[in-house]
Protein backbone atom coordinates (compact mmCIF):
# COMPACT_ATOMS: atom_id res chain seq x y z
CA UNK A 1 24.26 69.73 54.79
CA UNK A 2 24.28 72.83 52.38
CA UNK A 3 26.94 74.38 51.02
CA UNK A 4 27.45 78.09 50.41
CA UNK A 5 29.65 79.35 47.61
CA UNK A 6 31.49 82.88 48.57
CA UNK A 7 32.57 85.02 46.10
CA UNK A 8 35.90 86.90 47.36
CA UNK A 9 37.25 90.04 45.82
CA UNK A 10 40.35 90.61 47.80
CA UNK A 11 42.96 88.33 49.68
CA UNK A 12 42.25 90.29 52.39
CA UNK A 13 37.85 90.00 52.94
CA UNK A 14 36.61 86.94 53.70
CA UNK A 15 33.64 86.22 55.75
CA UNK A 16 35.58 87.16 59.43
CA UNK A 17 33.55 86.30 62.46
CA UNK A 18 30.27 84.96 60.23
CA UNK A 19 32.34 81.38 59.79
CA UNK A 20 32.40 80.88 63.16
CA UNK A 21 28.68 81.17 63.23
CA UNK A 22 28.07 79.24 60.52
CA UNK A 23 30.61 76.39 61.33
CA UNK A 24 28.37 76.15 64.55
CA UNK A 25 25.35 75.27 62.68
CA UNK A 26 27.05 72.62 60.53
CA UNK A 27 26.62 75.04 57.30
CA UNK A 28 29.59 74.11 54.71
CA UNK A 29 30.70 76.97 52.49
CA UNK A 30 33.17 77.48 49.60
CA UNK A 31 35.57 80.22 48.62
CA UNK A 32 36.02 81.34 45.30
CA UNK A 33 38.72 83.67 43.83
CA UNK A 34 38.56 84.94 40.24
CA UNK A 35 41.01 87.66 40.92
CA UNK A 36 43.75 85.32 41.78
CA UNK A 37 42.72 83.46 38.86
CA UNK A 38 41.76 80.24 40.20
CA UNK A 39 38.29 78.75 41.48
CA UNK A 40 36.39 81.00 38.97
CA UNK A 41 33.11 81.77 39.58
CA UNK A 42 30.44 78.64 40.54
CA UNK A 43 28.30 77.82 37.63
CA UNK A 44 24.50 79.57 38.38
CA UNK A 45 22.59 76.00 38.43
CA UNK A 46 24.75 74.88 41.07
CA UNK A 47 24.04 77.52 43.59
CA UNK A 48 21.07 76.30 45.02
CA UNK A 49 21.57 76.73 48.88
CA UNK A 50 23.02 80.19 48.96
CA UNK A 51 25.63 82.51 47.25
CA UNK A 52 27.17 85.24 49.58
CA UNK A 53 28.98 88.14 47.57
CA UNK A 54 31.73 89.85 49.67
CA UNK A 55 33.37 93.17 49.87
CA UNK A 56 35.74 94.53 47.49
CA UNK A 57 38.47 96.92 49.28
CA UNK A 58 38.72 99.60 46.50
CA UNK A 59 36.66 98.05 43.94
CA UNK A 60 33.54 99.39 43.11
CA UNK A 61 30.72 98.89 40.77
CA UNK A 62 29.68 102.76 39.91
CA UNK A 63 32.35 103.24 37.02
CA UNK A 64 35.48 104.93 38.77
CA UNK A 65 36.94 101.63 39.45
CA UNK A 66 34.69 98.40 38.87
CA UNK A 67 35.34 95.06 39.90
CA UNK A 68 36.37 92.99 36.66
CA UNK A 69 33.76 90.69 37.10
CA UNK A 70 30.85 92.79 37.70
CA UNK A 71 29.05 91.74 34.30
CA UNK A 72 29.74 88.12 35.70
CA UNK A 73 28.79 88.59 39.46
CA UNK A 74 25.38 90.63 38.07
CA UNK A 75 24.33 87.88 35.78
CA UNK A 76 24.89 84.87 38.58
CA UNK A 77 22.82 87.39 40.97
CA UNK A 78 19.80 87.69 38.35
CA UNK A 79 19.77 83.61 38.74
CA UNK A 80 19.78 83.74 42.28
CA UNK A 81 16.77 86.59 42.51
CA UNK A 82 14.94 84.59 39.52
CA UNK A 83 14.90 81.41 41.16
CA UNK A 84 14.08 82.69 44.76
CA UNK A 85 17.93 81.11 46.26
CA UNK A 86 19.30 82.90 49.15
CA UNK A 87 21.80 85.52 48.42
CA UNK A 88 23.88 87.80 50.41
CA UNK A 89 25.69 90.78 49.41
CA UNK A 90 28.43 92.25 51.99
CA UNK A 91 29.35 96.17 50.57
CA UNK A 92 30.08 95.58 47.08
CA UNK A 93 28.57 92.76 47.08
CA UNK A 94 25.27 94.47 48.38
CA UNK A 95 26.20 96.37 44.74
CA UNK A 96 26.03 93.82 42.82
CA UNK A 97 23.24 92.79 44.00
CA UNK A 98 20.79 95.77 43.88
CA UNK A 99 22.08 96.22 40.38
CA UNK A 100 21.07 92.39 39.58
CA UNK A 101 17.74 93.51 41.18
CA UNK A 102 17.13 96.37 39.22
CA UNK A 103 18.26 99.15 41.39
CA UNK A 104 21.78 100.58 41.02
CA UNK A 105 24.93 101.94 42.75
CA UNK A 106 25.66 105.45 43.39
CA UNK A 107 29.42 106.69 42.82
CA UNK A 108 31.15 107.39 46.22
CA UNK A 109 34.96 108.15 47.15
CA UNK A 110 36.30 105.40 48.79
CA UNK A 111 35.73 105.41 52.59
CA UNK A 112 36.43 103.48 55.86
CA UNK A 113 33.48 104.44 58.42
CA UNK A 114 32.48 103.01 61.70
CA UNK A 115 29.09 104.39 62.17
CA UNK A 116 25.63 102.82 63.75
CA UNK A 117 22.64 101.19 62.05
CA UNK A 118 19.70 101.89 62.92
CA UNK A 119 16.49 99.06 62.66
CA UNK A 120 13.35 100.84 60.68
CA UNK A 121 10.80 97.70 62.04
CA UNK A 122 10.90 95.52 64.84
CA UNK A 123 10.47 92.53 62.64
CA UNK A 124 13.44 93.08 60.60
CA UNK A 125 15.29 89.80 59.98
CA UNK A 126 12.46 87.80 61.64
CA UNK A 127 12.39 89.81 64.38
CA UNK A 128 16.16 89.39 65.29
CA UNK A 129 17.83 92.94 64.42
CA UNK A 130 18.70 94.21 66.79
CA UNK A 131 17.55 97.93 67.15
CA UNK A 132 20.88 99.51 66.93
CA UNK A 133 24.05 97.86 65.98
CA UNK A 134 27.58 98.68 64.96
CA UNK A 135 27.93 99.25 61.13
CA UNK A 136 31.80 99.38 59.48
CA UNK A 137 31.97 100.16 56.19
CA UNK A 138 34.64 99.94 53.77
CA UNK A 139 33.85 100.69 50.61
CA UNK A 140 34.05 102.49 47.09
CA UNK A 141 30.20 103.22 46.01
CA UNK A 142 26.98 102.76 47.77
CA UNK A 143 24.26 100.41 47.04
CA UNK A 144 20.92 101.64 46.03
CA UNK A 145 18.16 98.84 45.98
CA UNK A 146 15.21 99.12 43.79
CA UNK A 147 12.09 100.62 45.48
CA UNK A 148 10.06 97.29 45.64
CA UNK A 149 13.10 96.18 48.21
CA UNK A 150 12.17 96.06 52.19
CA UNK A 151 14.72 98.67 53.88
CA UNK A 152 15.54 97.10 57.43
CA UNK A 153 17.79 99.59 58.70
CA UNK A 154 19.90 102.97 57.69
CA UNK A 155 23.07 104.58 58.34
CA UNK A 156 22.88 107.91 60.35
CA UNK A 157 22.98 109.90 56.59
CA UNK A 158 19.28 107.94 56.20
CA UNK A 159 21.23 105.77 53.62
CA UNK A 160 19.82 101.82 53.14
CA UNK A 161 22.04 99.80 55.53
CA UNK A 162 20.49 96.52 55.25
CA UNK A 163 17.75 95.56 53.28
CA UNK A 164 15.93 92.47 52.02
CA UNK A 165 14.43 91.01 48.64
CA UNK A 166 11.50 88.50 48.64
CA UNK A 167 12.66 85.63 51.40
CA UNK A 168 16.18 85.09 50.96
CA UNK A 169 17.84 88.05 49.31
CA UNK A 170 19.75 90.78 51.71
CA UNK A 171 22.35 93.83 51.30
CA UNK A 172 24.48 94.57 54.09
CA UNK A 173 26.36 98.03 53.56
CA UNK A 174 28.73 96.99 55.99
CA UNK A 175 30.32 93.91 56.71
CA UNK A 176 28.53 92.52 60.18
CA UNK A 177 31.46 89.97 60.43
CA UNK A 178 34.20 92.38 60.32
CA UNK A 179 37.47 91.72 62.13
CA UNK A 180 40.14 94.35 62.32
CA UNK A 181 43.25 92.83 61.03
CA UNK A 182 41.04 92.29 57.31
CA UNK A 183 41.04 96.41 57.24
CA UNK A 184 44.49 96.07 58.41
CA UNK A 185 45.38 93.43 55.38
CA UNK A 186 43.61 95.88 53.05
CA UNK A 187 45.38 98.92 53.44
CA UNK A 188 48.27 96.48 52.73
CA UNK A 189 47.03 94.67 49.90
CA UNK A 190 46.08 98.36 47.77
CA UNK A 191 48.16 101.18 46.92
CA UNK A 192 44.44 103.26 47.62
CA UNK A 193 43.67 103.62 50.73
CA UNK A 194 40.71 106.15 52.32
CA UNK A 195 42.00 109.20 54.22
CA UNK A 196 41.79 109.00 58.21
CA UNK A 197 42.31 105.16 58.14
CA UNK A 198 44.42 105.07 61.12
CA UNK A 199 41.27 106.98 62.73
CA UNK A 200 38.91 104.58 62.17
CA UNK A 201 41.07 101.56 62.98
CA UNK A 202 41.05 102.69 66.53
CA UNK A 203 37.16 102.94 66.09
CA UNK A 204 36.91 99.58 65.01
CA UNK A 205 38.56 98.08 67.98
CA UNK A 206 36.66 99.58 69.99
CA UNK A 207 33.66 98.57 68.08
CA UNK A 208 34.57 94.76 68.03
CA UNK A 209 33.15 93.36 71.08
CA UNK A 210 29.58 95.29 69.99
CA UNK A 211 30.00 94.17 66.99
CA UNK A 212 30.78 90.52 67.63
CA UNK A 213 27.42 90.50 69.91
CA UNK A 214 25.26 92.15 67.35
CA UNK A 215 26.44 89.41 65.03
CA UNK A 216 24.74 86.78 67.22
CA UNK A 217 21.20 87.63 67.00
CA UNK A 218 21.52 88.76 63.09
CA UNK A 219 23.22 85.53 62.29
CA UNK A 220 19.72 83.99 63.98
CA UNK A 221 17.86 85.60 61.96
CA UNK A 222 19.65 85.56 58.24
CA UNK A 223 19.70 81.48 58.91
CA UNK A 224 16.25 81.72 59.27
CA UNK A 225 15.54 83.32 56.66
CA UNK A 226 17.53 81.40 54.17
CA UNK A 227 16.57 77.90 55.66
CA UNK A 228 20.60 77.09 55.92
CA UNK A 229 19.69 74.82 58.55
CA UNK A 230 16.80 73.76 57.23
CA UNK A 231 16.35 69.93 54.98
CA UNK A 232 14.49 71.34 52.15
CA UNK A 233 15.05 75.19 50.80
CA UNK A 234 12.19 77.76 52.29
């Protein structure tokens, strides 16, 4: 059975509707919180069947206001990309890992957006994307992945949405497992908090039911691709 270490940057983000999808398959996973200083980060030889890196709230990676363990989170990354494990970066987690990749992230306000995505090939995530699907972002900075990366979809400013590394290594701008009471929890947890938020709550409810069905099929294929299911790493 593998295990999956998550790295959490808030109380409030946490993998949402994903753990329902990956309690079905029988995948174990692990939370760790350095900001609440306990369960510090997981040492980079023991990460072997996946590392997912979630979203920060207002933490960013661009300079304005970077998560404290960016150095940390870049350098556990690098490991992941060097040895070919399956990682997963969720908003700024999609920064640290383009950074760790040799690409970089661009300095943006702080913003809470409920937008589309939009697939660029009909074999994106084996084939699973689906063509358009709901995209909430909340988020200080934008990831930029280095030109060797495969760009799977884009937001509707022509930005990288999703996009994939070798086998096993993806950036989601968004959060595809979003639920609407972590924004909620957010806005709480912060004294920052991106202008219209109200706005785009009422967006995201709406959104939710999409959102939980695009999750199905992209689930389907991000398994696939990083052989959680499978005996022996891809």
């Amino acid at each position: 059975m593998k295990l999956l270490h998550v790295i959490q940057h808030t109380s409030a983000e946490y993998l949402g509707l994903i753990e329902d999808h990956l309690e079905g398959r029988g995948v174990r996973f692990k939370y760790y919180r350095p900001f609440a200083g306990k369960a510090p980060l997981p040492h980079r030889d023991t990460v072997a069947d996946g590392v997912i890196l979630l979203g920060g709230g207002p933490w960013g990676s661009a300079g304005a206001r970077d998560v404290p363990t960016l150095k940390e989170e870049v350098a556990l990354a690098r490991a992941c990309l060097m040895r070919e494990w399956p990682i997963v970066g969720l908003g700024l987690g999609a920064q640290i890992l383009a950074i760790a990749a040799g690409g970089r992230s661009e300095p943006t306000p702080l913003e809470f957006e409920v937008t589309s995505a939009h697939r660029v090939s009909a074999d994106a995530l084996n084939g699973y994307l689906p063509e358009t699907y709901p995209l909430a972002v909340y988020m200080r900075d934008w990831p930029v992945p280095p030109d060797y990366a495969t760009v799977l979809a884009r937001d509707p400013k022509g930005r990288p949405a999703l996009w994939q590394i070798g086998r096993s290594a993806l950036g989601f701008a968004g959060h595809p497992g979003l639920k609407v009471a972590m924004i909620e929890d957010l806005v709480m947890e912060f004294e920052e908090a991106p202008a219209d938020a109200g706005r785009e709550l009422v967006r995201l409810r709406a959104a939710q039911r999409p959102l939980e069905d695009a999750l199905v099929p992209i689930m389907t294929g991000l398994v696939q691709l990083t052989g959680w299911m499978e005996t022996t790493r891809p």
